[in-house]
Structures are given as structure tokens and as C-alpha cells.
N, C-alpha and C. Protein backbone atom coordinates (compact mmCIF):
# COMPACT_ATOMS: atom_id res chain seq x y z
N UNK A 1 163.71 164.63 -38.43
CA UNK A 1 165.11 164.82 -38.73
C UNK A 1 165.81 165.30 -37.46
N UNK A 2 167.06 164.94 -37.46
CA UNK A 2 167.58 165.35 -36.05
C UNK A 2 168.05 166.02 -36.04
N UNK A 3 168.36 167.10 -34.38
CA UNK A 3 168.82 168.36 -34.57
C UNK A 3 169.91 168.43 -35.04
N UNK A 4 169.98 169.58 -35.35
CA UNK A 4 171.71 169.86 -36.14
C UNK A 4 173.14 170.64 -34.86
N UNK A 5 173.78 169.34 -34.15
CA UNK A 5 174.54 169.87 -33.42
C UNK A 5 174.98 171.32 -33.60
N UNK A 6 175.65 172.10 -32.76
CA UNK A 6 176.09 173.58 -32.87
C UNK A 6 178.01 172.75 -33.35
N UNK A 7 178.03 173.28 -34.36
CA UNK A 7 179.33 172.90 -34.55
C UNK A 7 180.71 173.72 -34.79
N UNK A 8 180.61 175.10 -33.78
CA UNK A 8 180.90 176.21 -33.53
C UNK A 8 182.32 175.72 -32.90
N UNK A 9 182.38 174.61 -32.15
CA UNK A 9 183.73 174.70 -31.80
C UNK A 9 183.91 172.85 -31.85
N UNK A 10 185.20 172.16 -31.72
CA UNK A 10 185.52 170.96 -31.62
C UNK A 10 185.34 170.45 -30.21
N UNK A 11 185.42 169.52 -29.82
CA UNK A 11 185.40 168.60 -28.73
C UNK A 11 186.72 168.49 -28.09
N UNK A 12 187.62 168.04 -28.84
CA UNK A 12 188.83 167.79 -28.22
C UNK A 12 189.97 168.59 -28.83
N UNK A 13 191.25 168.63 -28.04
CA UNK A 13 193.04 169.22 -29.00
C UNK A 13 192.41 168.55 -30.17
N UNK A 14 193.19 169.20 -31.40
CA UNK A 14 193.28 168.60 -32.53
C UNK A 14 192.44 168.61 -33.55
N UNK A 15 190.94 168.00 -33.06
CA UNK A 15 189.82 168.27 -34.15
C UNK A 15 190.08 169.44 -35.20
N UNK A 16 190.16 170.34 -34.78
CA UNK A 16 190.36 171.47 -35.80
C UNK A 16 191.68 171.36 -37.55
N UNK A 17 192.43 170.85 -36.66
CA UNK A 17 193.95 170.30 -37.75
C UNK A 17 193.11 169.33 -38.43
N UNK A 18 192.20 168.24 -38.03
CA UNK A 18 192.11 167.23 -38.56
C UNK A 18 190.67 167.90 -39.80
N UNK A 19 189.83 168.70 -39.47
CA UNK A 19 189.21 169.27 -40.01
C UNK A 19 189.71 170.19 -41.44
N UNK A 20 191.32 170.84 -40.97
CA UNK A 20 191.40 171.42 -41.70
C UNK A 20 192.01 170.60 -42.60
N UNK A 21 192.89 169.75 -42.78
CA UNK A 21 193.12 168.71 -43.46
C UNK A 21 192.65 168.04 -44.61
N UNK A 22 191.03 167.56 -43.92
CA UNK A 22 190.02 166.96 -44.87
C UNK A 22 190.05 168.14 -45.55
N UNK A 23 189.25 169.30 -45.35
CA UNK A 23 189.25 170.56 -46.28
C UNK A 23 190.42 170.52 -47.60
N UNK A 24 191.48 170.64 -46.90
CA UNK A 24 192.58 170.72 -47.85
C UNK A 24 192.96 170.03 -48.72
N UNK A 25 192.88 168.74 -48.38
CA UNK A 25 193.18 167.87 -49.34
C UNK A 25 191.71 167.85 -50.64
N UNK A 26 190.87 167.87 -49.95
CA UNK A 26 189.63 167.66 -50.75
C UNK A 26 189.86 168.95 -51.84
N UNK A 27 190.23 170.30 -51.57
CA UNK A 27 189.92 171.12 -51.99
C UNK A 27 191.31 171.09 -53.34
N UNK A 28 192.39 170.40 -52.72
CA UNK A 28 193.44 170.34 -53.67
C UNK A 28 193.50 169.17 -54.67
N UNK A 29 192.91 167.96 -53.81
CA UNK A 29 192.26 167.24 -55.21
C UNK A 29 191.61 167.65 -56.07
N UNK A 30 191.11 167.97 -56.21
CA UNK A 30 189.58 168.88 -56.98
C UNK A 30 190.15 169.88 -57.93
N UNK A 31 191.19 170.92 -57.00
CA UNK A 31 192.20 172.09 -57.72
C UNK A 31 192.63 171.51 -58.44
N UNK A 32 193.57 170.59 -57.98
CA UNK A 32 194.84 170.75 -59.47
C UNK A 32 194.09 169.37 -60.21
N UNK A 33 192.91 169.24 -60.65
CA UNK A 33 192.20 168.28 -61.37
C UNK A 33 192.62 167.03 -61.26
N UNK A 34 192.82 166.64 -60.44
CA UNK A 34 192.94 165.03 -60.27
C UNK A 34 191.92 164.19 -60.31
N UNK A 35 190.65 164.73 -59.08
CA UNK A 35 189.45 164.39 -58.95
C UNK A 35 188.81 165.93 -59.32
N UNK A 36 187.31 164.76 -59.29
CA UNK A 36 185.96 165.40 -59.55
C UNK A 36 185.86 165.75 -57.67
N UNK A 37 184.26 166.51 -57.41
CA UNK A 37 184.21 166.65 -56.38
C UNK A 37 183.59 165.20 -55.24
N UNK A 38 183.01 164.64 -55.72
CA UNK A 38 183.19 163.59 -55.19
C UNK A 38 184.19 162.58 -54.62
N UNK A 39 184.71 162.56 -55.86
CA UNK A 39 185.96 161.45 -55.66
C UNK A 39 186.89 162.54 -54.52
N UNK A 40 187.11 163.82 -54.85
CA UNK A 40 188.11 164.31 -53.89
C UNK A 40 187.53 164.11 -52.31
N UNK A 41 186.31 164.57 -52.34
CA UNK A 41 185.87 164.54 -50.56
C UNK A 41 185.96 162.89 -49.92
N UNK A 42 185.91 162.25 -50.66
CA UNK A 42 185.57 160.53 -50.37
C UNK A 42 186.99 160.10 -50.06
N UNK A 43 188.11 160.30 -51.23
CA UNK A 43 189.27 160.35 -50.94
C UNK A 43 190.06 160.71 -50.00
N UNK A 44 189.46 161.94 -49.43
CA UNK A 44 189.68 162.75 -48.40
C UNK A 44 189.78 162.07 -46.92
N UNK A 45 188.52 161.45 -46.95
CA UNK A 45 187.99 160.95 -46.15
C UNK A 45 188.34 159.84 -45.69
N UNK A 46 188.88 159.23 -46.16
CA UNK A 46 189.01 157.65 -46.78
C UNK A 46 190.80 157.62 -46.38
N UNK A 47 191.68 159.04 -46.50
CA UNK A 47 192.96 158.76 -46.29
C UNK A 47 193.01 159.70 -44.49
N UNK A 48 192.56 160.60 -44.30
CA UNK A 48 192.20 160.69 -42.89
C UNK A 48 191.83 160.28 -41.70
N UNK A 49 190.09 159.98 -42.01
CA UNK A 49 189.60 158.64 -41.01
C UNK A 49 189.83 157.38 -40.72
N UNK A 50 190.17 156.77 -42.32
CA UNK A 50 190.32 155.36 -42.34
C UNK A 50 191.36 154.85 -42.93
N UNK A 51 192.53 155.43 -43.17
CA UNK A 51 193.65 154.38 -44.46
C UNK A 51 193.37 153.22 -43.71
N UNK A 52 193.36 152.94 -42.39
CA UNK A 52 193.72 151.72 -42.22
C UNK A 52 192.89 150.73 -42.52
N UNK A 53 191.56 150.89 -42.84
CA UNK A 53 190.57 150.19 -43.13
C UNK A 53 190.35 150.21 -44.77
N UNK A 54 190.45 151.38 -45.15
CA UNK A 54 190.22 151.61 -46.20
C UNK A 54 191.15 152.41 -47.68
N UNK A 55 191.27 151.67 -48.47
CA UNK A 55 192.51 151.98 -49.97
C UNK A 55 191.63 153.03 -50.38
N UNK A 56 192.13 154.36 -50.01
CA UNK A 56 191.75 155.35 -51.22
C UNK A 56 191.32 155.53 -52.26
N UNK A 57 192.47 154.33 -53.08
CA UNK A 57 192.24 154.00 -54.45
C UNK A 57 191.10 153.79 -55.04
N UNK A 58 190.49 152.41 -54.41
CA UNK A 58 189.34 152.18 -54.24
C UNK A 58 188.26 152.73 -54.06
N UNK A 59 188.56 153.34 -52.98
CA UNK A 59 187.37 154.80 -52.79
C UNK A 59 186.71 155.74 -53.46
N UNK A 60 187.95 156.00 -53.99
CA UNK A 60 187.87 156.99 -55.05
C UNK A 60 187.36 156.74 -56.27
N UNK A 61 187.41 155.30 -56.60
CA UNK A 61 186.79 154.51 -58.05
C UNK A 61 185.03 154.29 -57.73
N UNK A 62 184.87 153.91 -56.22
CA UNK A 62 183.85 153.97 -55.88
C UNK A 62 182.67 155.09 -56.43
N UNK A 63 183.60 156.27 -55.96
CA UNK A 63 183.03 157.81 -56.52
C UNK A 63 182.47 157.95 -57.51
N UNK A 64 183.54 157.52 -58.42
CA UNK A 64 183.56 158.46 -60.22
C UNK A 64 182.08 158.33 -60.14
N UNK A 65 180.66 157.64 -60.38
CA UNK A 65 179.99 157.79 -60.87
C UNK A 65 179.32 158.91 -60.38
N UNK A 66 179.40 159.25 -58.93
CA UNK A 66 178.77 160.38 -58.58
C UNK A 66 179.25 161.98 -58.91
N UNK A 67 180.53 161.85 -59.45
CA UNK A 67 180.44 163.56 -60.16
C UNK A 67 179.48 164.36 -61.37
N UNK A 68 179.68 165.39 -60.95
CA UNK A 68 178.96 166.14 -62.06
C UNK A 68 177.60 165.84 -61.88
N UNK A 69 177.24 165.61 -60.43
CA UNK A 69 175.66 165.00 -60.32
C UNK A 69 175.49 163.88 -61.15
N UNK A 70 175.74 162.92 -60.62
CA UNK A 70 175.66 161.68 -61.62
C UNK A 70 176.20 161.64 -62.91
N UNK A 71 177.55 161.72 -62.50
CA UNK A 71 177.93 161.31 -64.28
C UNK A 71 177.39 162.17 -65.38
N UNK A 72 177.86 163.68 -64.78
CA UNK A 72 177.92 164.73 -65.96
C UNK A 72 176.33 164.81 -65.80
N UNK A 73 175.39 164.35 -64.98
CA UNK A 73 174.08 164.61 -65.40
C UNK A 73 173.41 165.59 -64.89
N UNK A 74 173.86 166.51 -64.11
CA UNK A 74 174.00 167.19 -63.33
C UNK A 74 172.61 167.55 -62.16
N UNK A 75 172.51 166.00 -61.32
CA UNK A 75 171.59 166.16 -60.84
C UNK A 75 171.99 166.32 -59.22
N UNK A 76 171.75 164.87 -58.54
CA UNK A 76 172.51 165.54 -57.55
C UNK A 76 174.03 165.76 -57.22
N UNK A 77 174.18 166.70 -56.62
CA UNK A 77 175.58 167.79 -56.09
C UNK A 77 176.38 166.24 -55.92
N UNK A 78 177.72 166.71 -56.22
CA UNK A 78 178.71 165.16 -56.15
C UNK A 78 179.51 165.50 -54.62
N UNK A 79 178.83 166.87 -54.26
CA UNK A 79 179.57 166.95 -52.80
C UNK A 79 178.55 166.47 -51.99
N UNK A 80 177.13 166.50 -52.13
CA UNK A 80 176.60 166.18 -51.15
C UNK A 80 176.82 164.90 -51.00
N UNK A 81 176.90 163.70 -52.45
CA UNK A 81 177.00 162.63 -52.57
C UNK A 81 178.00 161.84 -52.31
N UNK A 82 179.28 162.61 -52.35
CA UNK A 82 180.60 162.09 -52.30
C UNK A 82 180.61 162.68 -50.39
N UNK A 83 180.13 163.24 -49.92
CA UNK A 83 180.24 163.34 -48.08
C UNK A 83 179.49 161.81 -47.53
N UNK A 84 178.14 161.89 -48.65
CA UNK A 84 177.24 160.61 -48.11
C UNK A 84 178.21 159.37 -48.13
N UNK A 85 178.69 159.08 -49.18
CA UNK A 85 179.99 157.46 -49.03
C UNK A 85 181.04 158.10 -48.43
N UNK A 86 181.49 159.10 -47.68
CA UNK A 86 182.23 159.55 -46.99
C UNK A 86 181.70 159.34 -45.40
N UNK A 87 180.66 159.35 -45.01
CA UNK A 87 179.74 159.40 -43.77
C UNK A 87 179.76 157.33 -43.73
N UNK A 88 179.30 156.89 -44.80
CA UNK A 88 179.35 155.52 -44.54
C UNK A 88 180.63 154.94 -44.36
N UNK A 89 181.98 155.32 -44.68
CA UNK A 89 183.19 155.00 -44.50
C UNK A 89 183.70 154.99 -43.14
N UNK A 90 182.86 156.04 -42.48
CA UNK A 90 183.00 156.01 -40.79
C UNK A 90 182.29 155.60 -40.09
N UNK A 91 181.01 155.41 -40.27
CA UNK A 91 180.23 155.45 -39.49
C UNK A 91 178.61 153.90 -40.14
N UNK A 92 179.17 153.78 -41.67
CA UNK A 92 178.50 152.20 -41.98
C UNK A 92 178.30 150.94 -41.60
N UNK A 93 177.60 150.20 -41.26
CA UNK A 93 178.00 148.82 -40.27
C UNK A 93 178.28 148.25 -41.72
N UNK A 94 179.32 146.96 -41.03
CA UNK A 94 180.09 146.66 -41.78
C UNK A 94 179.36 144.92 -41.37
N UNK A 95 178.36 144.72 -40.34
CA UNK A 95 177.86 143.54 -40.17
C UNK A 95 176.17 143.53 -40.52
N UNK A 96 175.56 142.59 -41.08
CA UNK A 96 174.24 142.16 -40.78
C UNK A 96 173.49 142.47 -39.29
N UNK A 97 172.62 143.23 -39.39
CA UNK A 97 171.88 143.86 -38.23
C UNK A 97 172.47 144.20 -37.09
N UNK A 98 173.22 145.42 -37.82
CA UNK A 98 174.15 146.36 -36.84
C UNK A 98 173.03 147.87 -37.15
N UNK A 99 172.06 147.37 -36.32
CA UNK A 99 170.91 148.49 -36.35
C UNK A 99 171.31 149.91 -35.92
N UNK A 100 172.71 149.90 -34.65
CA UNK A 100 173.23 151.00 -34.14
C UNK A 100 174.26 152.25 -35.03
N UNK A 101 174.56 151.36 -35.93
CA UNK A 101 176.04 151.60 -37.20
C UNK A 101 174.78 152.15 -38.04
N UNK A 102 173.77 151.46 -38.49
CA UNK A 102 172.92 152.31 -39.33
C UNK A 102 172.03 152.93 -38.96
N UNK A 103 171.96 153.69 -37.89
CA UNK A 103 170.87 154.51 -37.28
C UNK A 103 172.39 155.92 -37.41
N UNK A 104 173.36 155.66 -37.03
CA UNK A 104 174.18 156.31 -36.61
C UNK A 104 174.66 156.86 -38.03
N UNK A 105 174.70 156.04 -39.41
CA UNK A 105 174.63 157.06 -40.31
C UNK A 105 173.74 157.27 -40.95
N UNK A 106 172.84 156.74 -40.81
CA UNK A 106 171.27 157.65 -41.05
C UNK A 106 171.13 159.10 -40.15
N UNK A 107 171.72 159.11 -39.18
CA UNK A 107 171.66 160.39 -38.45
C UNK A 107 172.54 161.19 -38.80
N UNK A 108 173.68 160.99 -39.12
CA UNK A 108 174.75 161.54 -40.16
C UNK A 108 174.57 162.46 -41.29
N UNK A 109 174.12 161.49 -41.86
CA UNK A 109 173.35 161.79 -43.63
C UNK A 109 172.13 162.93 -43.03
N UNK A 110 170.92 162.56 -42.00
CA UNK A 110 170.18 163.86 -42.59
C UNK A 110 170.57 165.17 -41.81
N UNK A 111 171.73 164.84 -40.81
CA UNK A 111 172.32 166.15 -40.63
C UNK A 111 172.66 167.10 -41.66
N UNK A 112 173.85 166.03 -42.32
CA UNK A 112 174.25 166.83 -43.41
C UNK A 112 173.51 167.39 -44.61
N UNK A 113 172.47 166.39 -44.63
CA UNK A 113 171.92 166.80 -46.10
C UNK A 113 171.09 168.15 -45.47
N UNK A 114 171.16 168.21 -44.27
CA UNK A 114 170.47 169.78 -43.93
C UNK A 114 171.16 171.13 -44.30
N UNK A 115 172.32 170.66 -43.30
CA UNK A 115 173.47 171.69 -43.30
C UNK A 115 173.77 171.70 -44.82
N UNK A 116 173.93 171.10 -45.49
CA UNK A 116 174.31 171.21 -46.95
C UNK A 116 172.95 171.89 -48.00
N UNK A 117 171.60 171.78 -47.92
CA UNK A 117 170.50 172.41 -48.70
C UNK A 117 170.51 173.68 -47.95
N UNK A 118 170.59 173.90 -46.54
CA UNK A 118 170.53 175.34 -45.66
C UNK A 118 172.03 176.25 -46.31
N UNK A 119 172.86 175.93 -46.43
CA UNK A 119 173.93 176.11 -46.62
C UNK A 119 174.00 176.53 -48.02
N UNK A 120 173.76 176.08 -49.07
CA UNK A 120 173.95 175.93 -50.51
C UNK A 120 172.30 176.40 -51.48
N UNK A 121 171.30 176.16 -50.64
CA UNK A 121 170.12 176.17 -51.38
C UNK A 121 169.69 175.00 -52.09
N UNK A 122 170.05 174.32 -52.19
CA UNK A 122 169.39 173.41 -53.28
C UNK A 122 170.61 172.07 -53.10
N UNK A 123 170.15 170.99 -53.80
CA UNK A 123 171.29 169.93 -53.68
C UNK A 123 171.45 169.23 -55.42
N UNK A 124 171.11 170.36 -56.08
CA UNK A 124 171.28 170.16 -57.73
C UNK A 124 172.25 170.67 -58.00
N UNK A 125 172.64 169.55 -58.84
CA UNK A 125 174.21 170.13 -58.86
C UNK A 125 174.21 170.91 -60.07
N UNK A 126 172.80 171.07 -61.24
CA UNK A 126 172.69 171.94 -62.18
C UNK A 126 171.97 173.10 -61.20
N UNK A 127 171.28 173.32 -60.46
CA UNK A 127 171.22 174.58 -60.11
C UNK A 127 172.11 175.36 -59.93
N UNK A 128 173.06 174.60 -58.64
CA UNK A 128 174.54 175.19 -58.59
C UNK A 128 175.36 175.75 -59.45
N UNK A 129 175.41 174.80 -60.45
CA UNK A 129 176.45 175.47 -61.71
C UNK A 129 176.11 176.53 -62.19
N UNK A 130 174.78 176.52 -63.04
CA UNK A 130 173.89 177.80 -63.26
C UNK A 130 173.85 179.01 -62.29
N UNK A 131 173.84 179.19 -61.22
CA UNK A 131 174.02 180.28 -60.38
C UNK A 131 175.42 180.41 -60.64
N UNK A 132 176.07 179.30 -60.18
CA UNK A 132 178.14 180.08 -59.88
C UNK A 132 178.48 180.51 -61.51
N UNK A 133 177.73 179.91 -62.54
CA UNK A 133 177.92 180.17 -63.65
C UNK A 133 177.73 181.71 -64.11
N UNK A 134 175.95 182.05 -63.87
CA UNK A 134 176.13 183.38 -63.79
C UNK A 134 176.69 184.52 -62.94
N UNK A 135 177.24 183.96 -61.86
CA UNK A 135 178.04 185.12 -61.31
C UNK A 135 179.83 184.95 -61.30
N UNK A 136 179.89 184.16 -62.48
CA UNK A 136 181.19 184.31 -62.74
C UNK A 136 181.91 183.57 -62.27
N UNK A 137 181.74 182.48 -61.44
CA UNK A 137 182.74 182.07 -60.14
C UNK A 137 182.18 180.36 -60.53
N UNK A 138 182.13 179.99 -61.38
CA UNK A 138 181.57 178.30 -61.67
C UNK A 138 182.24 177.31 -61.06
N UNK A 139 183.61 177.22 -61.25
CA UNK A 139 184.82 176.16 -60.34
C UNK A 139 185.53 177.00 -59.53
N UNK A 140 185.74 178.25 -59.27
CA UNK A 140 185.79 178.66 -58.01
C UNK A 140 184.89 177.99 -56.79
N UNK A 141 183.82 178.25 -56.41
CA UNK A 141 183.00 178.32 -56.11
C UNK A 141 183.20 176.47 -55.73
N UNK A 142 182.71 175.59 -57.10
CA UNK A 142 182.58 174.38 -56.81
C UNK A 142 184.16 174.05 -55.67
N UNK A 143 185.10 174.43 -56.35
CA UNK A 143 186.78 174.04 -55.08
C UNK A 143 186.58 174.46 -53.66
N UNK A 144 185.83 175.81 -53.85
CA UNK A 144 185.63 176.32 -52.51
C UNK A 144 184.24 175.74 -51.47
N UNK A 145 183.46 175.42 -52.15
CA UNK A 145 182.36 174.41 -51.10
C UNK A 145 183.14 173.21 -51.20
N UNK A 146 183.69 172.57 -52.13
CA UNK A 146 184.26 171.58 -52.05
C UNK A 146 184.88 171.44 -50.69
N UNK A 147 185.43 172.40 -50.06
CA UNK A 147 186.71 172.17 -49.14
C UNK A 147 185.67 172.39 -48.02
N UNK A 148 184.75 173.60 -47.90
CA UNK A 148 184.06 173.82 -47.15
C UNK A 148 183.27 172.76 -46.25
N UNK A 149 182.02 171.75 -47.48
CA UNK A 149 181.31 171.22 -47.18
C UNK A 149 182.17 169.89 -46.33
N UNK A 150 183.41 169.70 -47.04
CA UNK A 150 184.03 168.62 -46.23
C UNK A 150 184.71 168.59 -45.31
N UNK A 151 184.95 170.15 -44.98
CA UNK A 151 185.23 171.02 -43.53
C UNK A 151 183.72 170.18 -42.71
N UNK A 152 182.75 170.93 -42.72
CA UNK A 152 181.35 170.68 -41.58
C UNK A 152 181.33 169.25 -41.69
N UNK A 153 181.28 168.71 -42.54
CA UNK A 153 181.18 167.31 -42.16
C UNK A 153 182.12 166.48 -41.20
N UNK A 154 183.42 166.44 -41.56
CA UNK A 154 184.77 166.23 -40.58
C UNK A 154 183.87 166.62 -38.86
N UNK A 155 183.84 167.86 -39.07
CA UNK A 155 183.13 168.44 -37.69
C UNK A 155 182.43 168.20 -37.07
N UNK A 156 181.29 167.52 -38.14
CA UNK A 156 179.87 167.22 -37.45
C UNK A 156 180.33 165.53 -36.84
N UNK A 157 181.19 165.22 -38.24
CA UNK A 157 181.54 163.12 -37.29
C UNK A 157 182.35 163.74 -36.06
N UNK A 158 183.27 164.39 -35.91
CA UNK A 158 184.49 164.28 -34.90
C UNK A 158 183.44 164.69 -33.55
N UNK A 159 182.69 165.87 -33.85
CA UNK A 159 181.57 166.28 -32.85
C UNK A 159 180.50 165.48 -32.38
N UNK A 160 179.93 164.43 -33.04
CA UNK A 160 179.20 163.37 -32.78
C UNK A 160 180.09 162.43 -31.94
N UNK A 161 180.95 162.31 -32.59
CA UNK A 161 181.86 160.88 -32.29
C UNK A 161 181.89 159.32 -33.63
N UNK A 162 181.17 159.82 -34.21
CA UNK A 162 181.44 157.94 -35.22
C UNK A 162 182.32 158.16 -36.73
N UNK A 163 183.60 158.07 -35.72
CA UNK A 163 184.79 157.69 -36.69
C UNK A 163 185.88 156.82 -35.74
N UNK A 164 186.53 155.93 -36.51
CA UNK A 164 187.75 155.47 -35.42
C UNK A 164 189.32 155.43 -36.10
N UNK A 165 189.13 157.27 -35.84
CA UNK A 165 190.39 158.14 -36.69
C UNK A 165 191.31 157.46 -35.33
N UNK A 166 192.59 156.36 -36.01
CA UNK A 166 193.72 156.61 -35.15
C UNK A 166 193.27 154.82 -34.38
N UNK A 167 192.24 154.03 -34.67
CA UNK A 167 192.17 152.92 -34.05
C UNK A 167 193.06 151.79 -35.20
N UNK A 168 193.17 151.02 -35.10
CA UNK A 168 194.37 149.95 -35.97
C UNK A 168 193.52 148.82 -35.88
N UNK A 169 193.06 148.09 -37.03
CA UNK A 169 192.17 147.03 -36.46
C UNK A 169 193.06 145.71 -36.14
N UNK A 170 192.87 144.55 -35.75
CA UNK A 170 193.49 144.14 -34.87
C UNK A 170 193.93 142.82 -35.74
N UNK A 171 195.00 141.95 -36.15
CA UNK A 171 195.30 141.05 -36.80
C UNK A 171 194.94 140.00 -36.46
């Protein structure tokens, strides 16, 4: 698995706004119940990195099945899952043996899925509930990693480099 960049500070002006952004929106989808946590981080993602490539709308329909750990099943976390089609939205080859596009989010994914089990403990999204459950804080908790987890991720692509936030593809 590959190392886990230090993601202590941004690369360039700006990263940080654009970081806080994803956070926000993700975290306010999610708040005022629009989306699940999936659909909000994907959404997120999807109107930040890519409108131009990519309809939200869509995106977001993509999601639904992954909340609630699979569709209310509460297995895996719909944040870890909804960052993973969030990571392929930037960084997925979009051609037949684009070995570089999928090495690049294969390296993505087991970053995150690090930073996210180191981070959280576990990537069940019934463990999770059950803990925030007994300490009182159940959808607190889920809004607030919500925003969080899609904070480090933003960070870890903008810090890598594989997104093309701000490129226009070409007619």
C-alpha cells in the first residue's frame, strides 16, 4: 500500500478554499437531508472537480445505492464508498488500457481507505452508528466526518495532483 502523503499543508494559493468547499457542501447536503452520505460527498465532488465533465444529477443517482452501507444494510461506510466514486470521477480512465488513470486511482483509493480505517476505526458503517449511537452523537457525528472525510480526500487529490479542477474539455 502506498505511503500516505503528509497532507498538513496544500501545494498551491487556493487548495485550501477548494477543500473547504467540498467539506461544505458535502456536509450541507447531508444536513439539511437532501442526500445520504454518499450521494452528498460524490455530489460534492462531481460539482467542484468536474461539472464540466460531469451532471451531478447523475452522480448523485449513481450513489443512492451506497448509503446507509449499502442500502440501509449497514455495511460498508457510504463515506468511504461515496469518496471511492468520488476518487474515480477524477482520477478514472475513461479509455481501454489507460493502465496510468488506473494505477493512479488505485493509489487514491488505498490511500484513502487508510486514512479513513486509521481515522474512524473501522469502515462499517454499523459499527459506526453503534458507537456514535451510544455516545449520543449518531448524525452529528455521521454530518461531521461527512464533511471531514471529504475535506482529506479533496487534499490528498489536489496534493497528488489527479484532478482537472478548472480544465474545459475541448469541442
Amino acid at each position: 500500500m502506498p505511503d500516505s502523503p503528509d497532507l498538513s499543508t496544500s501545494t498551491r494559493p487556493g487548495d485550501e478554499e477548494i477543500v473547504r468547499r467540498i467539506g461544505a457542501l458535502a456536509r450541507q447536503y447531508y444536513a439539511d437531508g437532501q442526500f445520504s452520505c454518499a450521494e452528498a460527498i460524490v455530489r460534492a465532488f462531481a460539482e467542484v472537480f468536474a461539472p464540466h465533465r460531469f451532471d451531478p444529477t447523475t452522480v448523485t443517482r449513481l450513489a443512492t445505492p451506497f448509503n446507509g452501507g449499502f442500502s440501509e444494510l449497514q455495511l460498508t461506510c457510504g463515506m468511504l464508498t461515496g469518496g471511492l466514486l468520488a476518487i474515480g470521477l477524477v482520477a478514472g480512465r475513461d479509455q481501454p488500457g489507460d493502465e496510468e488513470a488506473k494505477e493512479q486511482a488505485y493509489t487514491l483509493t488505498q490511500i484513502y481507505y487508510k486514512r479513513f480505517h486509521d481515522e474512524l476505526g473501522t469502515t462499517s458503517c454499523k459499527e459506526l452508528l453503534t458507537r456514535w449511537k451510544e455516545q449520543g452523537t449518531e448524525k452529528g457525528l455521521c454530518k461531521a466526518h461527512t464533511q471531514r472525510m471529504s475535506e482529506q480526500l479533496a487534499r490528498l487529490i489536489l496534493q497528488v495532483g489527479f484532478h482537472e479542477l478548472g480544465d474545459e474539455e475541448e469541442s
